[in-house]
PDB file of N, CA and C in Angstrom:
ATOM      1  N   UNK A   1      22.081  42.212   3.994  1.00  0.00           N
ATOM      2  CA  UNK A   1      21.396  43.449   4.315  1.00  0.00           C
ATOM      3  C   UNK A   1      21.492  44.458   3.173  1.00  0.00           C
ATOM      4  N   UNK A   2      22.740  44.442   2.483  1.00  0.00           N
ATOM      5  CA  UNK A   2      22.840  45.135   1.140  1.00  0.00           C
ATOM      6  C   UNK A   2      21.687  45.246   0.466  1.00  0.00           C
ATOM      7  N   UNK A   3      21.491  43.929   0.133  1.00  0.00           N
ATOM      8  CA  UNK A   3      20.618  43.241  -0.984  1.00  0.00           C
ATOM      9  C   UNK A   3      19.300  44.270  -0.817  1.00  0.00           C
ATOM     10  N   UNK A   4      18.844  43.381   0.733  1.00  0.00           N
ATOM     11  CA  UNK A   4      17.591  44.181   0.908  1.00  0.00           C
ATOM     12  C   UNK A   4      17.588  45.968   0.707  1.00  0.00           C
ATOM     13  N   UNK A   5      18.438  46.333   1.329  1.00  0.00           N
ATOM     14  CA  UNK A   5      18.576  48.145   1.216  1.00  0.00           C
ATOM     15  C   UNK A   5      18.665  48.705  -0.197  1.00  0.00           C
ATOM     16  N   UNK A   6      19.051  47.354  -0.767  1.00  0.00           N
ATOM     17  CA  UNK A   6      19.293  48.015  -2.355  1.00  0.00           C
ATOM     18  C   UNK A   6      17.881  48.551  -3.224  1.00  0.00           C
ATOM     19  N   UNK A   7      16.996  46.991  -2.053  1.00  0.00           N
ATOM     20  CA  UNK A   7      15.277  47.344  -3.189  1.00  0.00           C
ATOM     21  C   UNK A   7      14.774  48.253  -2.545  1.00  0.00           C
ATOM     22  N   UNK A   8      14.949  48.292  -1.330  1.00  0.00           N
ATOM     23  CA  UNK A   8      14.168  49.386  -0.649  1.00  0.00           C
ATOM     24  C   UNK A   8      14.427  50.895  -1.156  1.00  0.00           C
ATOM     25  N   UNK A   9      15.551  51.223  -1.543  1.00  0.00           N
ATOM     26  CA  UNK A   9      16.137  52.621  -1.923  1.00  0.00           C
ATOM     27  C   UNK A   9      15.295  52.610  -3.291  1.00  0.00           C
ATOM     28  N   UNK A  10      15.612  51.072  -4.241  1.00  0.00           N
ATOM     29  CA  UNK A  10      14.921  51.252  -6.067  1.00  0.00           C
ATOM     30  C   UNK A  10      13.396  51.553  -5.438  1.00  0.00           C
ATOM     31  N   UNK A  11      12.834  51.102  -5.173  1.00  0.00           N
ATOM     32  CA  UNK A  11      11.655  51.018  -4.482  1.00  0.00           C
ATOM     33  C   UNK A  11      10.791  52.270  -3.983  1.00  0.00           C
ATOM     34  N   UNK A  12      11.495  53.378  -2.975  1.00  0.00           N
ATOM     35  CA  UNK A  12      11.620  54.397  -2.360  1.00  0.00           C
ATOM     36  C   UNK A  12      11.686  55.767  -3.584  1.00  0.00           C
ATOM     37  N   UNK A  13      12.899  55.432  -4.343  1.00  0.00           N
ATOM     38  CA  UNK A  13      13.060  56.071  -5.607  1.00  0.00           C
ATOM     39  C   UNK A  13      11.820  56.158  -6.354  1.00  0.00           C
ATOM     40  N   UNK A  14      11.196  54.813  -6.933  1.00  0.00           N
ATOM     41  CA  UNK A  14      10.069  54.561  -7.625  1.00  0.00           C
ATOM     42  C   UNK A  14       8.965  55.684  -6.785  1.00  0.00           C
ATOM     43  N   UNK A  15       8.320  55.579  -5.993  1.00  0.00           N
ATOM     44  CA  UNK A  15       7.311  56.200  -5.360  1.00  0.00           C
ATOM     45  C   UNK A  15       7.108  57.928  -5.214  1.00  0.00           C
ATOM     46  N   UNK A  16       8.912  57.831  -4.723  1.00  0.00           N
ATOM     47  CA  UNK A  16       8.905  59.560  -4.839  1.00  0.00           C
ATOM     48  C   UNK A  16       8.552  60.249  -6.179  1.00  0.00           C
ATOM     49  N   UNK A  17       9.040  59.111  -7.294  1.00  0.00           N
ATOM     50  CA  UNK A  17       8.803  60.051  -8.762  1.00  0.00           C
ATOM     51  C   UNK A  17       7.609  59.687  -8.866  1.00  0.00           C
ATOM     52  N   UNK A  18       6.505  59.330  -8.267  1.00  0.00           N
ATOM     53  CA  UNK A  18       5.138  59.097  -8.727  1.00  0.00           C
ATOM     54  C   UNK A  18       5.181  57.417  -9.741  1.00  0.00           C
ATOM     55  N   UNK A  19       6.258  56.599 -10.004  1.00  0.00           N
ATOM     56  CA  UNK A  19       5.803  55.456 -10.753  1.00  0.00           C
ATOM     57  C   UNK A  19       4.817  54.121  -9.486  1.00  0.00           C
ATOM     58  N   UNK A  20       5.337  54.658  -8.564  1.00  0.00           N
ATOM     59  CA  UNK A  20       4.677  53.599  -7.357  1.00  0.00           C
ATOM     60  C   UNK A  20       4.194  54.583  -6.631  1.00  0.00           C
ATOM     61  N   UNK A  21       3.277  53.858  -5.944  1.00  0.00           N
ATOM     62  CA  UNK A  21       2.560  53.978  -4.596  1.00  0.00           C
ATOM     63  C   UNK A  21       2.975  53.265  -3.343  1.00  0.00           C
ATOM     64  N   UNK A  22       3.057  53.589  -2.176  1.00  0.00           N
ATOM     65  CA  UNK A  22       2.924  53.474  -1.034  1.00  0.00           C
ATOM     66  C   UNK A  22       2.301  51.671  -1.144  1.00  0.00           C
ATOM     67  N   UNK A  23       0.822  51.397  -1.417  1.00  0.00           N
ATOM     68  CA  UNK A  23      -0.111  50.310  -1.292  1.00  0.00           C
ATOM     69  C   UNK A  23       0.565  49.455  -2.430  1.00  0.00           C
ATOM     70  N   UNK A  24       1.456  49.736  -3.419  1.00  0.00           N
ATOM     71  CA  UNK A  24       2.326  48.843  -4.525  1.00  0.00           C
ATOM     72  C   UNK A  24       3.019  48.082  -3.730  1.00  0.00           C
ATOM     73  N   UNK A  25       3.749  48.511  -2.807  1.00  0.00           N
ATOM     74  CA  UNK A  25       4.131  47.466  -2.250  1.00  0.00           C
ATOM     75  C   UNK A  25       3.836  45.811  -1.609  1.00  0.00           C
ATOM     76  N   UNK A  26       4.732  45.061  -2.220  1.00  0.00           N
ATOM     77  CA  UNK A  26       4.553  44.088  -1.615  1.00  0.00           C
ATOM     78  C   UNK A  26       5.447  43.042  -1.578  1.00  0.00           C
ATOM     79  N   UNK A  27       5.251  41.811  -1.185  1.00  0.00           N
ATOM     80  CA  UNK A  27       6.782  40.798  -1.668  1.00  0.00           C
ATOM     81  C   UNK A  27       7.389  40.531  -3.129  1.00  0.00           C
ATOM     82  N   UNK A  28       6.116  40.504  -3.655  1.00  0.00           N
ATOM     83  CA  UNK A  28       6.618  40.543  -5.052  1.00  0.00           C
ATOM     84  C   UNK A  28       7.423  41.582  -5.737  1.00  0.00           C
ATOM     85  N   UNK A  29       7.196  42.763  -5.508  1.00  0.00           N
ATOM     86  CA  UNK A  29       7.769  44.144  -5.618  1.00  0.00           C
ATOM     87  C   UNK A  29       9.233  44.010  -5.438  1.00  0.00           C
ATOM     88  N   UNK A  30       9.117  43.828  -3.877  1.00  0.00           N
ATOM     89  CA  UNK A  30      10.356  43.557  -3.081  1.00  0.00           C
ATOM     90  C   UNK A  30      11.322  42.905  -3.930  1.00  0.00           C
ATOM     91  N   UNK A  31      10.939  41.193  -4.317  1.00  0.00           N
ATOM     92  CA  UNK A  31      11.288  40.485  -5.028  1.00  0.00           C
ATOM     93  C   UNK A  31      11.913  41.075  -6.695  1.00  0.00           C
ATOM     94  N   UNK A  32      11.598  42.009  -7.082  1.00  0.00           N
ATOM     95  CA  UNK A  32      11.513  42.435  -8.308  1.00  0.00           C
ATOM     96  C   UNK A  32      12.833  43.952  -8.556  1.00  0.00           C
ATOM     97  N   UNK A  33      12.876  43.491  -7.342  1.00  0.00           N
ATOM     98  CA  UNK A  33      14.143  44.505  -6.895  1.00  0.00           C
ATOM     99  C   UNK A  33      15.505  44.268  -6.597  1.00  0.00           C
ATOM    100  N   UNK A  34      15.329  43.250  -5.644  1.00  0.00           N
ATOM    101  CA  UNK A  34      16.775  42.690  -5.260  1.00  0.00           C
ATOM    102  C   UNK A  34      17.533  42.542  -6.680  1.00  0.00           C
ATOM    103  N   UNK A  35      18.385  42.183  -6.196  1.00  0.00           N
ATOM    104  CA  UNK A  35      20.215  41.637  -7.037  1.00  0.00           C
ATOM    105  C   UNK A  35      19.551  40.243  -8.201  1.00  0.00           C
ATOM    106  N   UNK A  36      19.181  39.645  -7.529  1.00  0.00           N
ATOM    107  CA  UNK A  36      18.974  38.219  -8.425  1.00  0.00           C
ATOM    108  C   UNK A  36      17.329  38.501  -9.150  1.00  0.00           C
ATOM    109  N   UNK A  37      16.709  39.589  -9.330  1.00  0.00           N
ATOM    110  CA  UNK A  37      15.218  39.063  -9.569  1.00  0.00           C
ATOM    111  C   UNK A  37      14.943  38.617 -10.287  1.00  0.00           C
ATOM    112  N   UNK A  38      15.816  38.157 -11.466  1.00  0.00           N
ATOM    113  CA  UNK A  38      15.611  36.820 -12.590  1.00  0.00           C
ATOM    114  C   UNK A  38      15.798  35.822 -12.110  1.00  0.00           C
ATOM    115  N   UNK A  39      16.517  35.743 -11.138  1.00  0.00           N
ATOM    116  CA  UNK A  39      16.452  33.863 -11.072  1.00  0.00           C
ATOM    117  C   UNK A  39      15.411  33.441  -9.731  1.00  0.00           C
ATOM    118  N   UNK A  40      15.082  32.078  -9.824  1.00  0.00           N
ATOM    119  CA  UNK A  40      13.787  31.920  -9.062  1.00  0.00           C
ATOM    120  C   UNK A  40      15.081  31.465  -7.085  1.00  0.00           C
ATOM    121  N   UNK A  41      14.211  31.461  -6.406  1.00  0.00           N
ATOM    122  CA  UNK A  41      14.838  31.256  -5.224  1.00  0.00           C
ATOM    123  C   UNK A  41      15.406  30.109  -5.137  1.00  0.00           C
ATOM    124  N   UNK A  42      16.774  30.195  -4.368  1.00  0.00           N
ATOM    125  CA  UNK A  42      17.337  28.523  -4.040  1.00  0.00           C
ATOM    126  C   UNK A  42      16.380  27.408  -3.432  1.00  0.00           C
ATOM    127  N   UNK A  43      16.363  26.463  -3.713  1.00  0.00           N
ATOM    128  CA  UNK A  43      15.467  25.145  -2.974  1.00  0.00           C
ATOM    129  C   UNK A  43      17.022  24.691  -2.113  1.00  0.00           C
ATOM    130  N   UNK A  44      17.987  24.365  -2.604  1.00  0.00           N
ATOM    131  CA  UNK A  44      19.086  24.309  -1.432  1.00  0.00           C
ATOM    132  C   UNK A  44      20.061  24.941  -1.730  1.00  0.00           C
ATOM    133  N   UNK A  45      20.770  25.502  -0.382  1.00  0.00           N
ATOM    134  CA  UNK A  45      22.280  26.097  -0.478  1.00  0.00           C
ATOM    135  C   UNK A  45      23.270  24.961   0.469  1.00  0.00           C
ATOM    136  N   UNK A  46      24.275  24.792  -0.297  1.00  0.00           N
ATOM    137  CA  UNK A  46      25.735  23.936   0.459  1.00  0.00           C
ATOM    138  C   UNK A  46      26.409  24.729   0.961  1.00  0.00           C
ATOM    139  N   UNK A  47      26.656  25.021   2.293  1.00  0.00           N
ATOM    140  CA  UNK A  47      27.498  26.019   2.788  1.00  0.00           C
ATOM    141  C   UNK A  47      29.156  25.068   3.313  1.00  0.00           C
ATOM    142  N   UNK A  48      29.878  25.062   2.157  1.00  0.00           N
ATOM    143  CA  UNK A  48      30.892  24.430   2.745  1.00  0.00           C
ATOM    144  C   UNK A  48      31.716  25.249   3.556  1.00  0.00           C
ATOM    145  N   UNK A  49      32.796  24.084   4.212  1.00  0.00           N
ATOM    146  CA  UNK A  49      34.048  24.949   5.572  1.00  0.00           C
ATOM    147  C   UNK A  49      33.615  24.913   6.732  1.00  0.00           C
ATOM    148  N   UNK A  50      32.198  24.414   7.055  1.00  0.00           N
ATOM    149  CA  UNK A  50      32.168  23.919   8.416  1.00  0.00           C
ATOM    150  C   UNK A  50      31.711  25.029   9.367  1.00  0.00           C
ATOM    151  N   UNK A  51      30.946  25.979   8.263  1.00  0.00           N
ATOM    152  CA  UNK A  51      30.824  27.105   8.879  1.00  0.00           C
ATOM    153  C   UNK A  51      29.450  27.713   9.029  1.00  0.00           C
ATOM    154  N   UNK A  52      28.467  27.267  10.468  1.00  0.00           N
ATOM    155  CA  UNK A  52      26.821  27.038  10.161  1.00  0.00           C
ATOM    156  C   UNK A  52      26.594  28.891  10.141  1.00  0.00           C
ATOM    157  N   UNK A  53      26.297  29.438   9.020  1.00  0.00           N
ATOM    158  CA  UNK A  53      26.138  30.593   8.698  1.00  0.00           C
ATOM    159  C   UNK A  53      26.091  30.894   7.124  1.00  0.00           C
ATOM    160  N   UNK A  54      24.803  32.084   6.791  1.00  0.00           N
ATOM    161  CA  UNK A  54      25.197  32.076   5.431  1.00  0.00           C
ATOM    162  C   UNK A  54      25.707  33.681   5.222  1.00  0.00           C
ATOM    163  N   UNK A  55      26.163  34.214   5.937  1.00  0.00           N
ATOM    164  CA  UNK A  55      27.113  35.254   5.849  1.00  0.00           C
ATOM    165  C   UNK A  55      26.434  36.842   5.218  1.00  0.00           C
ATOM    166  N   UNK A  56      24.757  36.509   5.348  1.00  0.00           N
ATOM    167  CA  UNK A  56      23.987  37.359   3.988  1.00  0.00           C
ATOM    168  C   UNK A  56      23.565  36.667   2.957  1.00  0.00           C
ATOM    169  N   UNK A  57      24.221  35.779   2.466  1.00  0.00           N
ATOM    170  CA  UNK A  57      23.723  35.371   1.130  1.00  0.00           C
ATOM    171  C   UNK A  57      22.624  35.315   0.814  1.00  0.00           C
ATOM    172  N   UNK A  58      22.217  36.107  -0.280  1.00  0.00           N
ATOM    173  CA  UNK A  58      20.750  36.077  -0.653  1.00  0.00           C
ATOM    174  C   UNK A  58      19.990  35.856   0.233  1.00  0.00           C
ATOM    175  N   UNK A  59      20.025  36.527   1.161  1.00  0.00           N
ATOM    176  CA  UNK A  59      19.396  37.365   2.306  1.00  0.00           C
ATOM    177  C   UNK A  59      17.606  37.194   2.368  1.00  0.00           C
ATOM    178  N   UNK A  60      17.228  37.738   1.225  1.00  0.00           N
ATOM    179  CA  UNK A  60      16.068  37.305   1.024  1.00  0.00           C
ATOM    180  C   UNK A  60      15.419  36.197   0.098  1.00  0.00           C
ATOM    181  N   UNK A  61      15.893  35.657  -1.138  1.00  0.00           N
ATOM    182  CA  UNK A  61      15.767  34.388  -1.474  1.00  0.00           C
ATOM    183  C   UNK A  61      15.911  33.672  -0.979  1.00  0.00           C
ATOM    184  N   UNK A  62      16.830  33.402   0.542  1.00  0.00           N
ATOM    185  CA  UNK A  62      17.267  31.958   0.857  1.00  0.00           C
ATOM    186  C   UNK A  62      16.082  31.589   1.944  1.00  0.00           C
ATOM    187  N   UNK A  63      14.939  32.621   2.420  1.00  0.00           N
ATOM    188  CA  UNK A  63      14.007  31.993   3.212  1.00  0.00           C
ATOM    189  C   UNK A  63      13.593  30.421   3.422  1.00  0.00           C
ATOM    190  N   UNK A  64      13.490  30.015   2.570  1.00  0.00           N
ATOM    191  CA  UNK A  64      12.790  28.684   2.521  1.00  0.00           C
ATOM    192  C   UNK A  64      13.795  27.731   2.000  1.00  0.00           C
ATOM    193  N   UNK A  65      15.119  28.299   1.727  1.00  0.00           N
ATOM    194  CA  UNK A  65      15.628  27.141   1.290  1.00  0.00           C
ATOM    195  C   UNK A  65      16.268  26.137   2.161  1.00  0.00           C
ATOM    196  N   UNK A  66      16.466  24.865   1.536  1.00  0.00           N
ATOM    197  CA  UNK A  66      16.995  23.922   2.878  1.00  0.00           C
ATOM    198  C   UNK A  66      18.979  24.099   2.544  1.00  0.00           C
ATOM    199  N   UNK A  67      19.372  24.187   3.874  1.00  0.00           N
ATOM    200  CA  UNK A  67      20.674  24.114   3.981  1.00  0.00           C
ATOM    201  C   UNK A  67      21.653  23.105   4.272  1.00  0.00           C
ATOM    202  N   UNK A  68      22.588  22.804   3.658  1.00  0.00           N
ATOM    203  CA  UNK A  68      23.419  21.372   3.998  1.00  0.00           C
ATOM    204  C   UNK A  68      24.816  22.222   4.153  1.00  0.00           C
ATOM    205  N   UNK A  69      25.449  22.177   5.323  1.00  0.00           N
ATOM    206  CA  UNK A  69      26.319  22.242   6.079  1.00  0.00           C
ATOM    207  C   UNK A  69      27.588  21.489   5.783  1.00  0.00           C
ATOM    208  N   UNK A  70      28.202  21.443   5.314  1.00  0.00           N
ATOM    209  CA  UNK A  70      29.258  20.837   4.550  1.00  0.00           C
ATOM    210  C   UNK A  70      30.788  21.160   5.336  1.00  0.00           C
ATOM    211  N   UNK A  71      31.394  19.875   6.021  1.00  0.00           N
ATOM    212  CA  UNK A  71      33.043  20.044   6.827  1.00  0.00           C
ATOM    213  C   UNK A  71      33.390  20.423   6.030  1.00  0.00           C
ATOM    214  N   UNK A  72      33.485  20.155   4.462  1.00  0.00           N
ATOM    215  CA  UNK A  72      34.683  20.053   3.352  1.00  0.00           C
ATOM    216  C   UNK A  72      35.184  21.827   2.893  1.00  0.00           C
ATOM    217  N   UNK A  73      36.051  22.143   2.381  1.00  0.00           N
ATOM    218  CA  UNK A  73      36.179  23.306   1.956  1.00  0.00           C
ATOM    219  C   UNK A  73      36.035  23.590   0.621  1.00  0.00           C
ATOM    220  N   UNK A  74      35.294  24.384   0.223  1.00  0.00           N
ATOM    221  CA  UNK A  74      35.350  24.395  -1.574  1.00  0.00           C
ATOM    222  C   UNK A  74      36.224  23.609  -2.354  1.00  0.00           C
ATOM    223  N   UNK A  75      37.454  23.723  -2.526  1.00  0.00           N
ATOM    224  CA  UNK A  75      38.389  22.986  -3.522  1.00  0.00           C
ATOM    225  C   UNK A  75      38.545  21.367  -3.506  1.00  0.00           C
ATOM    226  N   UNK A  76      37.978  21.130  -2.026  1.00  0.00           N
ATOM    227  CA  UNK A  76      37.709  20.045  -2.120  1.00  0.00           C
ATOM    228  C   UNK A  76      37.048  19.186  -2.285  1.00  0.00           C
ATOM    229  N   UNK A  77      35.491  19.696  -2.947  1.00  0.00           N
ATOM    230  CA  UNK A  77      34.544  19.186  -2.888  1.00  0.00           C
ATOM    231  C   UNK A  77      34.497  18.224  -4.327  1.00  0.00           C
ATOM    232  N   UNK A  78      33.866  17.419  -4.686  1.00  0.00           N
ATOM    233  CA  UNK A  78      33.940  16.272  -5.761  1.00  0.00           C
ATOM    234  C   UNK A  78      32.223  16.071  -6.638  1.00  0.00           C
ATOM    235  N   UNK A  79      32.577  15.470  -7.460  1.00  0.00           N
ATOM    236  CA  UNK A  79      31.327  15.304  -8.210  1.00  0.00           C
ATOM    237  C   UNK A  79      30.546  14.090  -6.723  1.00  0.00           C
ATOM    238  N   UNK A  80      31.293  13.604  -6.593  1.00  0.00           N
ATOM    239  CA  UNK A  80      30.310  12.156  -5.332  1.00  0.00           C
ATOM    240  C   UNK A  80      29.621  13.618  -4.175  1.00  0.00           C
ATOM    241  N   UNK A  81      30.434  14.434  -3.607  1.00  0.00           N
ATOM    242  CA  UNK A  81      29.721  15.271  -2.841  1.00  0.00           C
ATOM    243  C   UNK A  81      28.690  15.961  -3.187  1.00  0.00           C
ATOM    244  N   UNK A  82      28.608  15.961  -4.612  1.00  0.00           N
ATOM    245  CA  UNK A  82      27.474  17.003  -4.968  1.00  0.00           C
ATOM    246  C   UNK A  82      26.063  15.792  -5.412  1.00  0.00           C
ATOM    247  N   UNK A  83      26.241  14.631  -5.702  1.00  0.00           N
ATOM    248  CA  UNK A  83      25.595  13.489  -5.604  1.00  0.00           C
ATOM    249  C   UNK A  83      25.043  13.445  -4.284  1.00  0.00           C
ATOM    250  N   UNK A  84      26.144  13.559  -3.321  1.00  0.00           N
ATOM    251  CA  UNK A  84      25.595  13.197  -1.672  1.00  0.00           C
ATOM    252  C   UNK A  84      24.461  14.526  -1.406  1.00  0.00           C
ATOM    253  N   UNK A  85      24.524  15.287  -1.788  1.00  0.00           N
ATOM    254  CA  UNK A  85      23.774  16.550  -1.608  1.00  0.00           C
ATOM    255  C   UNK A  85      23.018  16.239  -2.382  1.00  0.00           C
ATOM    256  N   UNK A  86      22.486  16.289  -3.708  1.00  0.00           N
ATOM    257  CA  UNK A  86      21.183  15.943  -4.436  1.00  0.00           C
ATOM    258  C   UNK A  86      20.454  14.694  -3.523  1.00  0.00           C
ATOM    259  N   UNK A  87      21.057  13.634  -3.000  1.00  0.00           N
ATOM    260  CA  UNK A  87      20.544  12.629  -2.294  1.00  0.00           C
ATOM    261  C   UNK A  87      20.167  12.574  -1.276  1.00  0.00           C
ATOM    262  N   UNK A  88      20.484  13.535  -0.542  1.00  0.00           N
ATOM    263  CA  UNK A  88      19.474  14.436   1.280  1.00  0.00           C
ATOM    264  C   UNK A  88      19.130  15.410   0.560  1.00  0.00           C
ATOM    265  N   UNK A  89      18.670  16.105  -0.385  1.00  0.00           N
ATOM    266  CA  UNK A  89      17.591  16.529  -0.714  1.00  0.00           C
ATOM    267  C   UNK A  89      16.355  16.091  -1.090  1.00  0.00           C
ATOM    268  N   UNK A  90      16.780  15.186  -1.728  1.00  0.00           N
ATOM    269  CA  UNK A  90      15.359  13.990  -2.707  1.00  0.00           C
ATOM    270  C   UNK A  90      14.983  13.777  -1.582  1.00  0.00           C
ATOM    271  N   UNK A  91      15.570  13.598   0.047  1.00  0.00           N
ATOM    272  CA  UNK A  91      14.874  13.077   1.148  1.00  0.00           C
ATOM    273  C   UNK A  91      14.614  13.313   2.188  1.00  0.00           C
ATOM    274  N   UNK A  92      14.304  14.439   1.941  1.00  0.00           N
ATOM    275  CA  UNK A  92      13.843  15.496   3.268  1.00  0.00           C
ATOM    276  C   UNK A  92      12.473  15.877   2.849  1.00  0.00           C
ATOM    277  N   UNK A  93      12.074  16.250   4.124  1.00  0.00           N
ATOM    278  CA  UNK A  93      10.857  16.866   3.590  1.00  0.00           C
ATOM    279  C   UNK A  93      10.501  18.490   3.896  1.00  0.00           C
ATOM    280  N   UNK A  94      10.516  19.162   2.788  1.00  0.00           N
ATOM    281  CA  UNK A  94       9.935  20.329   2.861  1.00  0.00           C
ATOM    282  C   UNK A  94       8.802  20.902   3.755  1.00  0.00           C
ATOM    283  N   UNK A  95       8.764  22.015   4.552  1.00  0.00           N
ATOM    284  CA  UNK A  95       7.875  22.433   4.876  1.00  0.00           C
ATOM    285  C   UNK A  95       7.722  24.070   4.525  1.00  0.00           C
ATOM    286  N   UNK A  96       8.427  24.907   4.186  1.00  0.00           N
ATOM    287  CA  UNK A  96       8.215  26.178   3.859  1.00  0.00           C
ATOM    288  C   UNK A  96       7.960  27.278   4.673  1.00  0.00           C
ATOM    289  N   UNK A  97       8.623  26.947   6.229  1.00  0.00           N
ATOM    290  CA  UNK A  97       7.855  27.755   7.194  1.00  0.00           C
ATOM    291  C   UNK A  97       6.766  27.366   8.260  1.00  0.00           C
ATOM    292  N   UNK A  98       6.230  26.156   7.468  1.00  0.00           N
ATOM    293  CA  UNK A  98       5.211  26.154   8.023  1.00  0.00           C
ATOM    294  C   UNK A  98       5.235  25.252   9.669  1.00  0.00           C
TER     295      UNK A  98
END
C-alpha cells in the first residue's frame, strides 16, 4: 500500500504544480512512479516459508505474475529448487487476467 501511496502523492504533487493534468493520468503514469519503475514486472515470485501471502510486495507489479508457494525457508533453498521453479514455469500457462 506504501508503494502505491507513494505514486499517488509524486503524482498529486506533479498536477498541483501544473507539470500534470488530471486526464495524464493513467497506468503507465502510475507505473512511472512506484519504487521499482525501472525494472519491468515480475513474470514469477517464490514466496518461500509456507506462507500463501505476498505481504505487499510489489503491490502493483505483481498483478499478473504467477506465484510458487514454496514449504522451504529461505536459507534453505538450493540451486535444484530454483531449477524446480524455472521448470513449473516453462509449464504453466499464462493467462494475464484473462
Amino acid at each position: 500500500h506504501r508503494e502505491i501511496l507513494f505514486a499517488f502523492k509524486n503524482i498529486l504533487n506533479k498536477i498541483e504544480s501544473g507539470e500534470l493534468k488530471k486526464s495524464d493520468l493513467t497506468e503507465d503514469l502510475i507505473k512511472k512512479n512506484i519504487y521499482y519503475s525501472d525494472s519491468s514486472s515480475p513474470e514469477v515470485i517464490v514466496r518461500p516459508g509456507n506462507v500463501p501471502r505476498l505481504s505487499g510486495f510489489m503491490s502493483w507489479d505483481s498483478a499478473y505474475s504467477e506465484i510458487y508457494f514454496e514449504d522451504k525457508f529461505w536459507p534453505e533453498l538450493t540451486e535444484d529448487d530454483f531449477l524446480k521453479y524455472i521448470n513449473w514455469f516453462e509449464n504453466i500457462q499464462r493467462n494475464f487476467g484473462k
